[in-house]
Protein backbone atom coordinates (compact mmCIF):
# COMPACT_ATOMS: atom_id res chain seq x y z
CA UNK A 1 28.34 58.30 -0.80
CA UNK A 2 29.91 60.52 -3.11
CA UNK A 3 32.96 62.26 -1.90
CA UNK A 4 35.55 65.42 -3.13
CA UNK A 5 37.74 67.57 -1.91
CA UNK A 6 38.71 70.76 -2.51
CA UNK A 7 40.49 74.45 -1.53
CA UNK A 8 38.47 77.03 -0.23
CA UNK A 9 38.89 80.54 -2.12
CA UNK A 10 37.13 83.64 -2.40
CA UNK A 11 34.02 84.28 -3.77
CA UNK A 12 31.35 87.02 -5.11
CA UNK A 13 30.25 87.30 -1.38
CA UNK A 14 26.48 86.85 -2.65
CA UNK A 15 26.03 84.51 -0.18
CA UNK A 16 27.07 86.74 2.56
CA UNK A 17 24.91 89.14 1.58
CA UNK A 18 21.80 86.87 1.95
CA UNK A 19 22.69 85.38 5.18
CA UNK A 20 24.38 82.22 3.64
CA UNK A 21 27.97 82.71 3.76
CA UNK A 22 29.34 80.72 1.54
CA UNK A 23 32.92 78.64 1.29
CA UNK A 24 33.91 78.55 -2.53
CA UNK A 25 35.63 75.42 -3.59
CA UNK A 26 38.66 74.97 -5.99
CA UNK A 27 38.91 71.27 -7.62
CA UNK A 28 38.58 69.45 -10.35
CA UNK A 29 35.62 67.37 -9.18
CA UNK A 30 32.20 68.70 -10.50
CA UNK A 31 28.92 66.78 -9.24
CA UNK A 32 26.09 67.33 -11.48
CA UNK A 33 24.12 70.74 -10.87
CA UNK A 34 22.11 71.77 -8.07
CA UNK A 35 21.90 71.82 -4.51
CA UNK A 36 22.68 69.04 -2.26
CA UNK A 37 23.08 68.21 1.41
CA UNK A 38 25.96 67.63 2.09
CA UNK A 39 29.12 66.85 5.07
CA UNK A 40 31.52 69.05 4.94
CA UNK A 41 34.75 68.60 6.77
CA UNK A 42 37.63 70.62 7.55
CA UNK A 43 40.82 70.72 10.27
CA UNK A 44 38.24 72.31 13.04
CA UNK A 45 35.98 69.41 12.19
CA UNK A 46 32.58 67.84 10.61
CA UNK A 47 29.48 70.15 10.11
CA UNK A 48 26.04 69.14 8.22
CA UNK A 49 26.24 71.61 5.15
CA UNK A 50 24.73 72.85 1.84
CA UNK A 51 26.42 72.55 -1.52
CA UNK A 52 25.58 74.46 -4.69
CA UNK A 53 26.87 73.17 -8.00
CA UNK A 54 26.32 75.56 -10.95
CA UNK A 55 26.24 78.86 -12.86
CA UNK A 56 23.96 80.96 -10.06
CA UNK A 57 21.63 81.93 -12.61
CA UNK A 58 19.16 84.69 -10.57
CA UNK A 59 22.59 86.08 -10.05
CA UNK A 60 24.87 85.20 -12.98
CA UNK A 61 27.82 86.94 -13.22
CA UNK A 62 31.10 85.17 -13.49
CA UNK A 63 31.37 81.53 -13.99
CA UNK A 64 29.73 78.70 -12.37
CA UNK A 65 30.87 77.66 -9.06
CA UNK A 66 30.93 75.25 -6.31
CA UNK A 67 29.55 77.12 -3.06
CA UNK A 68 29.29 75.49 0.88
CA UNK A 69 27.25 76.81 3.12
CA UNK A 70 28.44 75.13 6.35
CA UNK A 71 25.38 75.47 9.04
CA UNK A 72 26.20 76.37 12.73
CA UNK A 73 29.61 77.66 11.39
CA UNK A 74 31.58 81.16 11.92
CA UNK A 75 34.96 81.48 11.21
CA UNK A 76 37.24 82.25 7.36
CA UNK A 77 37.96 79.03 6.18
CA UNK A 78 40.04 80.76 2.88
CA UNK A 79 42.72 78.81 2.03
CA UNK A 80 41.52 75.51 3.85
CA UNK A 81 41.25 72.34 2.20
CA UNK A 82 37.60 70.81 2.91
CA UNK A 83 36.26 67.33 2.27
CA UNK A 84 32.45 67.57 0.72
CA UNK A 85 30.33 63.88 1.02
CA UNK A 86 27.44 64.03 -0.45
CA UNK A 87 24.36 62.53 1.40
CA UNK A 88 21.24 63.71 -0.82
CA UNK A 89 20.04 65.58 -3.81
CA UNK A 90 17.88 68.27 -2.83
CA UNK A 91 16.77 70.13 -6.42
CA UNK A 92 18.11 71.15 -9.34
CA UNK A 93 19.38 74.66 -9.95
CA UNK A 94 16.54 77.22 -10.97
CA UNK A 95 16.63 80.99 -11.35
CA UNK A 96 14.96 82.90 -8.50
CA UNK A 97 11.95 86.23 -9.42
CA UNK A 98 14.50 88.17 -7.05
CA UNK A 99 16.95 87.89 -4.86
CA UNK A 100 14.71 87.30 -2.01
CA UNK A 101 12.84 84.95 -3.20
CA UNK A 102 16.19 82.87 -3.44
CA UNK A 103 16.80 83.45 0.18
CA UNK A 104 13.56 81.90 1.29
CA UNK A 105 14.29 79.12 -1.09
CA UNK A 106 18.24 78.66 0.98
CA UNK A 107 15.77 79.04 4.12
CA UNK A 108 13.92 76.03 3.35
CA UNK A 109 16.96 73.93 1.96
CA UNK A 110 18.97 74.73 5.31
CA UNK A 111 15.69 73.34 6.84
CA UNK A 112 15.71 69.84 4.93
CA UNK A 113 19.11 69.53 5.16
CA UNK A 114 18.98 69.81 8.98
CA UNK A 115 16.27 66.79 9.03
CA UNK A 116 18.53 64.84 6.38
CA UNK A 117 22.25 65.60 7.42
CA UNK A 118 23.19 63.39 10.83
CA UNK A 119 26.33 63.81 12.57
C-alpha cells in the first residue's frame, strides 16, 4: 500500500461548499491523478477517506492540489500533519457539465469507498 504524509492547509473551500469538506495537503509526495480511497490518519485517529490528486478541472482556478475528504469526520484539522495510505484507485480525474453534477459524482465515490475502505 502506498503511503504519504503531509500538512493540512487551507484551501478554496469548494469542497465545503458541495458538502465534501475537504483537508488540503502540503508535501512533496504526488500520486498519479485522480481519486482514490484512501486511510487517512491523524492525532484524533484513523478514518476511511477520499483523496483527490489533480488540477480540479470543472473548477480550475489555482493550481492543482491534493484534497481529503475524511468521511464521518467534523472538526479543523489546519495545521495537522495526516498520514494518507492508499487502498484503491477509484477513476481518473474528469471535468464535471456543472458543479452538481460533480457532487453526485463525490456522492457515489463516498459510496464505493465505504464498501472498499475497512477499518
Amino acid at each position: 500500500m502506498e503511503s504519504f504524509s503531509g500538512r493540512v492547509v487551507p484551501g478554496k473551500r469548494l469542497g465545503h461548499t458541495l458538502g465534501f469538506p475537504t483537508a488540503n495537503l502540503e508535501t512533496d509526495a504526488a500520486p498519479a491523478r485522480g481519486v482514490y480511497a484512501v486511510i487517512a490518519t491523524t492525532a484524533g485517529g484513523r478514518y476511511r477517506a477520499m483523496m483527490n490528486v489533480g488540477s480540479h478541472p470543472t473548477a480550475p482556478e489555482g493550481p492543482p492540489t491534493i484534497e481529503v475528504y475524511l468521511l464521518d469526520f467534523e472538526g479543523d484539522l489546519y495545521g495537522c500533519e495526516m498520514r494518507v495510505d492508499i487502498v484503491r484507485f477509484l477513476r481518473g480525474e474528469r471535468k464535471f457539465e456543472s458543479l452538481e453534477a460533480l457532487r453526485l459524482q463525490l456522492e457515489r465515490d463516498r459510496a464505493r469507498t465505504r464498501a472498499v475502505v475497512a477499518l
